[in-house]
Protein backbone atom coordinates (compact mmCIF):
# COMPACT_ATOMS: atom_id res chain seq x y z
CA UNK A 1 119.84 83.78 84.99
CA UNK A 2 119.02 87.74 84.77
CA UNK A 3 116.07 88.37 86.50
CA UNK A 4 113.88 91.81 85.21
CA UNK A 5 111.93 93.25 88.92
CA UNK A 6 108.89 94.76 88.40
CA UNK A 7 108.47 95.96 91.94
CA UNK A 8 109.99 93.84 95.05
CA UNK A 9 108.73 95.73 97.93
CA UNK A 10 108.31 95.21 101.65
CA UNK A 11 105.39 96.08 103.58
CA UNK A 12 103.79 95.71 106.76
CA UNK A 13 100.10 94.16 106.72
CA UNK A 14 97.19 92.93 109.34
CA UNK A 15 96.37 90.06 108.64
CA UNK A 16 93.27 88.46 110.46
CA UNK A 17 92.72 84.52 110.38
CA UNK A 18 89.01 83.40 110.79
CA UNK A 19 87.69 80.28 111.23
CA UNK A 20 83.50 79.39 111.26
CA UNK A 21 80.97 77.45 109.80
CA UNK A 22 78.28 77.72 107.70
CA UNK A 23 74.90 75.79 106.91
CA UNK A 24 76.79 72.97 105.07
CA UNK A 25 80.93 73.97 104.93
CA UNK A 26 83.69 74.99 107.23
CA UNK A 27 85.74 78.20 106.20
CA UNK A 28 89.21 78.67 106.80
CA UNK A 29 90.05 82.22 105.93
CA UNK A 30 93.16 84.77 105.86
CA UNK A 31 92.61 87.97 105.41
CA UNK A 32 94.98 90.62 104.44
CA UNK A 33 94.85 94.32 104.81
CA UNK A 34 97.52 96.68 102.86
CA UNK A 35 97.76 100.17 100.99
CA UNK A 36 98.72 97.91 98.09
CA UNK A 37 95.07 96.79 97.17
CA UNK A 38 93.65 100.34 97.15
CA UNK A 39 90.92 99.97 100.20
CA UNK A 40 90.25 96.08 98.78
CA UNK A 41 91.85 93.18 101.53
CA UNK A 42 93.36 89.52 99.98
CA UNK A 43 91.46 87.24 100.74
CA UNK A 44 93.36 83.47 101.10
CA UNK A 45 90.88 80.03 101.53
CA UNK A 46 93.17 77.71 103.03
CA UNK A 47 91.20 74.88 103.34
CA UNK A 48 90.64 75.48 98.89
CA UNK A 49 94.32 76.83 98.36
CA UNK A 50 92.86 80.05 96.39
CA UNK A 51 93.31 83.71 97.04
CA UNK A 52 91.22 86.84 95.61
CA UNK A 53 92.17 90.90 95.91
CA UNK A 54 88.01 91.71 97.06
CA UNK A 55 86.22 94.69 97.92
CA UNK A 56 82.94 95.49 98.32
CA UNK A 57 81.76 95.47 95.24
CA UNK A 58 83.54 92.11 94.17
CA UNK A 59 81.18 90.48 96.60
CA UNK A 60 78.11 91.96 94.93
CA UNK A 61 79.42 90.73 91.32
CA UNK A 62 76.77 87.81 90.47
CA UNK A 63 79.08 84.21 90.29
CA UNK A 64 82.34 85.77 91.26
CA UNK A 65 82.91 84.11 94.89
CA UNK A 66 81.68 81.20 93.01
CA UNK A 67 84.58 81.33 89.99
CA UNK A 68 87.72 82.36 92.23
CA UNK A 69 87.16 80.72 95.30
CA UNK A 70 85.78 77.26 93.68
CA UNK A 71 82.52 76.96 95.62
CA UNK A 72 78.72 76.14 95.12
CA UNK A 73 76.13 79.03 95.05
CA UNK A 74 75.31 77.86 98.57
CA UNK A 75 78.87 77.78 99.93
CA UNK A 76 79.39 81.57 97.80
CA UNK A 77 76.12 82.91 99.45
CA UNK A 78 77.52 81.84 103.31
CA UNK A 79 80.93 83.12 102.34
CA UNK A 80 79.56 86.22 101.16
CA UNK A 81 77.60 86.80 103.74
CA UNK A 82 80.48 86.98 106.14
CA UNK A 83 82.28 89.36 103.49
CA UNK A 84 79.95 92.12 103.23
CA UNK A 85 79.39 92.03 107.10
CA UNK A 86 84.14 92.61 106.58
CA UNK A 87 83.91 94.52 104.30
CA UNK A 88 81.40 97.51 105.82
């Protein structure tokens, strides 16, 4: 089979893994830096298998945490809590 690249590219990243918990949940989180995501980090729930590129306006966007991480409004208000204290 002929496979068409877009890009396959190697890069070094810091990644930071961070573990804590909140009022009712545990959060498992990876979170990777690159030049790739234009001053935004990847941000990888393991515990809910789900990744999002995220900067800080992302975390501002009403429902968003909610929608690509798969969490309750209470869950997305702990988890963005953390982010914005990451992301300034």
């Amino acid at each position: 089979m002929e496979r068409f690249y877009l890009y396959d590219d190697v890069e070094d990243t810091k990644t930071r893994f961070v573990g804590f918990t909140g009022e009712s949940q545990r959060y498992d989180l990876a979170i990777s830096q690159s030049s790739r995501f234009f001053g935004k980090v990847l941000v990888m729930d393991i515990q809910y298998g789900r990744a999002a590129i995220i900067g800080a306006d992302d975390v501002e966007e009403p429902g968003y945490l909610e929608h690509v991480f798969n969490r309750s409004e209470e869950e997305a208000i702990e988890l963005r809590d953390y982010l914005r204290e990451l992301l300034s």
